[in-house]
C-alpha atoms as a PDB file:
ATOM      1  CA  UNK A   1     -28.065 -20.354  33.895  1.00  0.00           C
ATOM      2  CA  UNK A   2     -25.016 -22.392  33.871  1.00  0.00           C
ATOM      3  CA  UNK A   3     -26.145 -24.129  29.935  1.00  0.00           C
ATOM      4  CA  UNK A   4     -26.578 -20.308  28.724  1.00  0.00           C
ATOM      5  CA  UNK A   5     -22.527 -19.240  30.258  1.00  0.00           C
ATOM      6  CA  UNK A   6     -21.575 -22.632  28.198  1.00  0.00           C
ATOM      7  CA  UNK A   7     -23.610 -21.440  24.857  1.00  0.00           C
ATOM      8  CA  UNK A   8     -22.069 -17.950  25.237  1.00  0.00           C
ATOM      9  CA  UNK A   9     -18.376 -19.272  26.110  1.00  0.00           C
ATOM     10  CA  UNK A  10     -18.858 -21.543  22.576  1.00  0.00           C
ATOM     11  CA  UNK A  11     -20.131 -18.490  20.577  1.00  0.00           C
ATOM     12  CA  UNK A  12     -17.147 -16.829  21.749  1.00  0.00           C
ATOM     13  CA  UNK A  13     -14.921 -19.652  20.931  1.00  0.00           C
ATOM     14  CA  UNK A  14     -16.416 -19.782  17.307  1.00  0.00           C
ATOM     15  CA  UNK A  15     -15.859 -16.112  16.665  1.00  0.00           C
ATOM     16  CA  UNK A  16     -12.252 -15.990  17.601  1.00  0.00           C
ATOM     17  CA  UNK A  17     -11.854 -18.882  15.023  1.00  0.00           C
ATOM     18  CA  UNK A  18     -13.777 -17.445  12.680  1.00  0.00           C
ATOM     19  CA  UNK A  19     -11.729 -14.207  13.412  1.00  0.00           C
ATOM     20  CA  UNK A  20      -8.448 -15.669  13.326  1.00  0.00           C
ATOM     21  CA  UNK A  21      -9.343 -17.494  10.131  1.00  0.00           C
ATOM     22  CA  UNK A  22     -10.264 -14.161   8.206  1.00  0.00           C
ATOM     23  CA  UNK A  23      -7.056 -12.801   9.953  1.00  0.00           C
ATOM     24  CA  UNK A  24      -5.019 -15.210   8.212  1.00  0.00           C
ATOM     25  CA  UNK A  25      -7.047 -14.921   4.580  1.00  0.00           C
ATOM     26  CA  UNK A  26      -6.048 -11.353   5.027  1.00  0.00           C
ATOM     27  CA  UNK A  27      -2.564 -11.507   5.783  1.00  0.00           C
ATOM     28  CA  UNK A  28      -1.845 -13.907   3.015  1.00  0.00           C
ATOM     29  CA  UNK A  29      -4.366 -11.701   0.459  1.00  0.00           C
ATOM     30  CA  UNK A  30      -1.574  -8.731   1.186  1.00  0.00           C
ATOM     31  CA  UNK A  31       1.097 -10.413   1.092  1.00  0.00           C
ATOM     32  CA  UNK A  32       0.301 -11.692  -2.828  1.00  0.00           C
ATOM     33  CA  UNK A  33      -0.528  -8.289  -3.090  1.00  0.00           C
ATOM     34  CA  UNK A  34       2.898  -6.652  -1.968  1.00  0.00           C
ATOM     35  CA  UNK A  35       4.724  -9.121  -3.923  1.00  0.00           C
ATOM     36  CA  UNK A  36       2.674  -8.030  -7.131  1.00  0.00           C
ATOM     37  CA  UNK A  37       3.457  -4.738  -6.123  1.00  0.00           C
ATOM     38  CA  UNK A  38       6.856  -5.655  -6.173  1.00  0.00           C
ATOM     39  CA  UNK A  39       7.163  -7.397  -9.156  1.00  0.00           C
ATOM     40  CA  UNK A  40       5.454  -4.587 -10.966  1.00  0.00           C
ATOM     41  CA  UNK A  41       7.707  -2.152  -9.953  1.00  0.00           C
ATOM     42  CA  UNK A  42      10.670  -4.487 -11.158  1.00  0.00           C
ATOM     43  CA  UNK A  43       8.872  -4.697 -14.352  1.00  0.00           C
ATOM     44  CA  UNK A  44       8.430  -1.107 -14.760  1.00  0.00           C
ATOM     45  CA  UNK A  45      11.933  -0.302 -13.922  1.00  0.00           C
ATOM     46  CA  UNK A  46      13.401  -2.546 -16.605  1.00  0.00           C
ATOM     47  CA  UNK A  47      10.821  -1.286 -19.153  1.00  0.00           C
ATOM     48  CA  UNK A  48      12.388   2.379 -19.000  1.00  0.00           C
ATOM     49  CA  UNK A  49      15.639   0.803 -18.891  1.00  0.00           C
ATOM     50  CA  UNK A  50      14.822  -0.549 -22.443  1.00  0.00           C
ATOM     51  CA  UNK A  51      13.447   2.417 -23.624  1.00  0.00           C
ATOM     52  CA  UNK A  52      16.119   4.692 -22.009  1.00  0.00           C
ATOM     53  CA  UNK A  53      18.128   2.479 -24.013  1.00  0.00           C
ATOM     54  CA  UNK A  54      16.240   2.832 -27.354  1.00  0.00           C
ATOM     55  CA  UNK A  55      16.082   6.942 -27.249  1.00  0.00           C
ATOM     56  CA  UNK A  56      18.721   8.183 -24.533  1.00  0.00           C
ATOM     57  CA  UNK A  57      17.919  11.980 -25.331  1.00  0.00           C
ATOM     58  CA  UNK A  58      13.989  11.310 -24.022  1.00  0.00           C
ATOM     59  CA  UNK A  59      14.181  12.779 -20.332  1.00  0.00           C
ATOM     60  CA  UNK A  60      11.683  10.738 -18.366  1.00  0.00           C
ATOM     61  CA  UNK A  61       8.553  12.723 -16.978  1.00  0.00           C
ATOM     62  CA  UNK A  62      10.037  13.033 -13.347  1.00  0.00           C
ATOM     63  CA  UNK A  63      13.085  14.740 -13.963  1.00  0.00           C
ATOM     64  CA  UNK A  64      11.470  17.291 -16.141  1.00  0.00           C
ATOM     65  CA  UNK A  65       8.439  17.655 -13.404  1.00  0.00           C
ATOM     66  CA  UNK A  66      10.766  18.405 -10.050  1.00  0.00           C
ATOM     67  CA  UNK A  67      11.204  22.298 -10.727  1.00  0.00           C
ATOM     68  CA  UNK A  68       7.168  23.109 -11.302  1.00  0.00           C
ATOM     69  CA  UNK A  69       6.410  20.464  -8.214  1.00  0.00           C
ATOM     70  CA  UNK A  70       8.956  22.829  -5.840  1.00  0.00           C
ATOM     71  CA  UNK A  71       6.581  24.544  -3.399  1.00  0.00           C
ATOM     72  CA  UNK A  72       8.117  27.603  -1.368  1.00  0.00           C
ATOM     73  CA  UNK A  73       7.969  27.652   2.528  1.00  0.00           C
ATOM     74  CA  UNK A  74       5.183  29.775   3.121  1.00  0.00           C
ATOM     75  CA  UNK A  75       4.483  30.460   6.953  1.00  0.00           C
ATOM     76  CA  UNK A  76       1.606  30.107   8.817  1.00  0.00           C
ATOM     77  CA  UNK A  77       1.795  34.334  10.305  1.00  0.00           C
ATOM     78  CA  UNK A  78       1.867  35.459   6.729  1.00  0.00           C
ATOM     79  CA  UNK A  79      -1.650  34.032   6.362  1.00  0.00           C
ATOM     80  CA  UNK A  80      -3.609  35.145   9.388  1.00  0.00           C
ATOM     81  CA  UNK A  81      -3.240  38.613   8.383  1.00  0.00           C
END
């Protein structure tokens, strides 16, 4: 009885390591990942300050888009009826 508590307090053990390992293989995976993210969004940002640059009179895609993405407040009484 007692050499079964000992195998099950070890298995334990070994999959809180094993846990805390993976733990740490994620938290380092998303943190290359937000930093990629990052560094994309840099990238991006001085890419349509070059081409901003190039052709001023081009109006990037979201300022054109704001007026056809504007939803009206529509409430929920109107549509029970």
């Amino acid at each position: 009885m007692l050499a079964f508590q000992w195998w099950l307090t070890g298995g334990a053990v070994l999959a809180a390591v094993a846990a805390l390992a993976r733990a740490r293989h994620v938290a380092k995976r998303l943190e290359r990942m937000s930093e990629s993210y990052w560094e994309l969004r840099y990238e991006i940002s001085q890419l349509r300050a070059r081409v901003n640059r190039l052709d001023p009179e081009q109006a990037p895609a979201t300022e054109s888009a704001p007026a056809a993405a504007q939803t009206a407040f529509v409430p929920l009484s109107s549509l029970k009826r």
